[in-house]
Protein backbone atom coordinates (compact mmCIF):
# COMPACT_ATOMS: atom_id res chain seq x y z
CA UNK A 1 0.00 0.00 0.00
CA UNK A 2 1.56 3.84 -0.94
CA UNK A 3 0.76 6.44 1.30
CA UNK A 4 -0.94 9.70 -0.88
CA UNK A 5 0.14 13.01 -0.24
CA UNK A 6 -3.16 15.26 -0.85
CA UNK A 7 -3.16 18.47 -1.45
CA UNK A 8 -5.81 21.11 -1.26
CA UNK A 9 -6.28 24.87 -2.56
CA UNK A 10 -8.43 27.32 -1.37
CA UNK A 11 -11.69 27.80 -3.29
CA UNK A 12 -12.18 31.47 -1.81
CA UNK A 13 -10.03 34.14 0.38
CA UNK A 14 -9.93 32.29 4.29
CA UNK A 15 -8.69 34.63 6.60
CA UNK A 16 -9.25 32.34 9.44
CA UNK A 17 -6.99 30.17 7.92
CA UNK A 18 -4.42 33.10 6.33
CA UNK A 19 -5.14 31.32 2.41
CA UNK A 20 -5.95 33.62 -0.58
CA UNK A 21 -8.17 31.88 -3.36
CA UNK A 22 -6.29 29.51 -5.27
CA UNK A 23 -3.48 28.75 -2.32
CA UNK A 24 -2.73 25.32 -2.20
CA UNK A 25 -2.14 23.47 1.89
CA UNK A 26 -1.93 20.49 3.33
CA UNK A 27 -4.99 19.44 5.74
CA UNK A 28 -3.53 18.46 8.81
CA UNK A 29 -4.96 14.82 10.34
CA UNK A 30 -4.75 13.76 13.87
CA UNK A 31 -3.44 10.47 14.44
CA UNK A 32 -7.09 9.43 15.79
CA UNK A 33 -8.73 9.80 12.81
CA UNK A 34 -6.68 7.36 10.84
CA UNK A 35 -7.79 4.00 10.77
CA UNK A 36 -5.72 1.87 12.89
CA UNK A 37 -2.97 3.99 13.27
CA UNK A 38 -3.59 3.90 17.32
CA UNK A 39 -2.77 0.29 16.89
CA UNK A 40 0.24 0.45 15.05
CA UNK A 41 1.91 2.71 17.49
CA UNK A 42 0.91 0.93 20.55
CA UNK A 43 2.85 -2.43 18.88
CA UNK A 44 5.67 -0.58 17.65
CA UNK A 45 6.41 2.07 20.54
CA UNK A 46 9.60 1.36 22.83
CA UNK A 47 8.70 1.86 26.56
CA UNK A 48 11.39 2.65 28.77
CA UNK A 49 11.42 2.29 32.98
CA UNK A 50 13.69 4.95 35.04
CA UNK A 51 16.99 3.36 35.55
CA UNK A 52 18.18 2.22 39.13
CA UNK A 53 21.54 1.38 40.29
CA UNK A 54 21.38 -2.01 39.60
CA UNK A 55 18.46 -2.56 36.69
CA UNK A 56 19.05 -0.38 33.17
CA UNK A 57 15.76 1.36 32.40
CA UNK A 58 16.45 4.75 30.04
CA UNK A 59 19.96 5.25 30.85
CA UNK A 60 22.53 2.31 31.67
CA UNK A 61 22.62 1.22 35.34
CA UNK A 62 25.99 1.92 35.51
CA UNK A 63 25.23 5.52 34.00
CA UNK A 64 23.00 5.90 36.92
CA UNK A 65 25.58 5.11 39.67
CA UNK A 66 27.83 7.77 38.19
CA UNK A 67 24.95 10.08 37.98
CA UNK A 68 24.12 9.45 41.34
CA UNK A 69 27.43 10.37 42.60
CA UNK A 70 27.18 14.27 41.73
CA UNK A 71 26.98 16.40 44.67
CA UNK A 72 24.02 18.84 44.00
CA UNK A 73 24.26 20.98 47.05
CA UNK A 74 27.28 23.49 47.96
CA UNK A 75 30.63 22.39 48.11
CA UNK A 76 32.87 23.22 51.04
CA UNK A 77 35.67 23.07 48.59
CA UNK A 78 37.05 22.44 45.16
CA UNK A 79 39.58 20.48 43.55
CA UNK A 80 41.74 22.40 40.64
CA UNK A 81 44.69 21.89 38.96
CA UNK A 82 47.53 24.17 37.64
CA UNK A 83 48.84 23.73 33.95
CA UNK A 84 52.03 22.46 35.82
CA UNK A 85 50.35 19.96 37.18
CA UNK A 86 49.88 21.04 41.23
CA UNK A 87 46.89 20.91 42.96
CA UNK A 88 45.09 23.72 44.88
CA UNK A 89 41.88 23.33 46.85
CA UNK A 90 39.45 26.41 46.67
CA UNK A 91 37.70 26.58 49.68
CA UNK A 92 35.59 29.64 51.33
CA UNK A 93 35.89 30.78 55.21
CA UNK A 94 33.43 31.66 57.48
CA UNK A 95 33.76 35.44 56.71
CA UNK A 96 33.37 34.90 52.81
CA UNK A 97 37.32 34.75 52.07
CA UNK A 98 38.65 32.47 49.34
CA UNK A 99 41.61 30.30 50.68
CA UNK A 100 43.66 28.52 48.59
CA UNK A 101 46.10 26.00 49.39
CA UNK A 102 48.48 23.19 48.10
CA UNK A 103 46.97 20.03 47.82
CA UNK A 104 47.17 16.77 47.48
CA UNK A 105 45.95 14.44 44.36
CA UNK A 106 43.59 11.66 43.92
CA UNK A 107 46.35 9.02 43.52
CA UNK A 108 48.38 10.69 46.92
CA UNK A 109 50.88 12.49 45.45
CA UNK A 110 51.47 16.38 45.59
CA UNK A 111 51.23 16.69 42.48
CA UNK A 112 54.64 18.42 40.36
C-alpha cells in the first residue's frame, strides 16, 4: 500500500486560515482519525522504565551510579589543577574569604 500526499487549494479568500483563493495546503490529520494507526503505534512504541543502580531502564545502570554520585548541594571546597600539574583546593571561610592552598591528588601524590 503507498501512502498519498493530498493536497488542497483554497476555493475562496480564508482569513481564518491566512489562504488567498487559489493557495494550495496540506490538511492536517490527527493520528485518531486514521484507521488503525492507534494500533500500530501501541505495537511498535519502545517503553522505557527509570533506571536504578542495579536494573538499566532509560539510561545504563551503571550511567546511573555515576549520575548518582554528583553532589548537587554546595561544596565546602574544590579540587583544581595548575597547567604544571599542582593541585590547589578552593575553599571559602566563614567570613566569605577564598583560601587557597596546596593540595594533594587523587592518587596521593602532591602533584609536580
Amino acid at each position: 500500500m503507498s501512502t498519498k500526499i493530498v493536497q488542497l487549494k483554497s476555493a475562496d479568500d480564508n482569513s481564518n486560515l491566512g489562504l488567498g483563493k487559489g493557495e494550495s495546503y496540506y490538511p492536517k490529520v490527527a493520528v485518531d482519525s486514521v484507521e488503525g494507526l492507534d494500533a500500530k503505534f501501541k505495537k511498535e512504541v519502545v517503553t522505557y522504565q527509570p533506571a536504578t543502580p542495579s536494573v538499566d531502564g532509560l539510561m545504563s545502570k551503571e550511567d546511573k551510579q555515576k549520575l548518582d554520585l554528583v553532589v548537587l548541594g554546595p561544596l565546602s571546597n574544590i579540587k583544581l589543577k595548575s597547567p604544571d600539574g599542582s593541585i590547589f583546593i578552593v575553599s571559602v571561610t566563614d567570613n566569605g574569604q577564598l583560601e587557597c592552598k596546596k593540595g594533594v591528588a587523587d592518587d596521593g601524590t602532591a602533584g609536580n
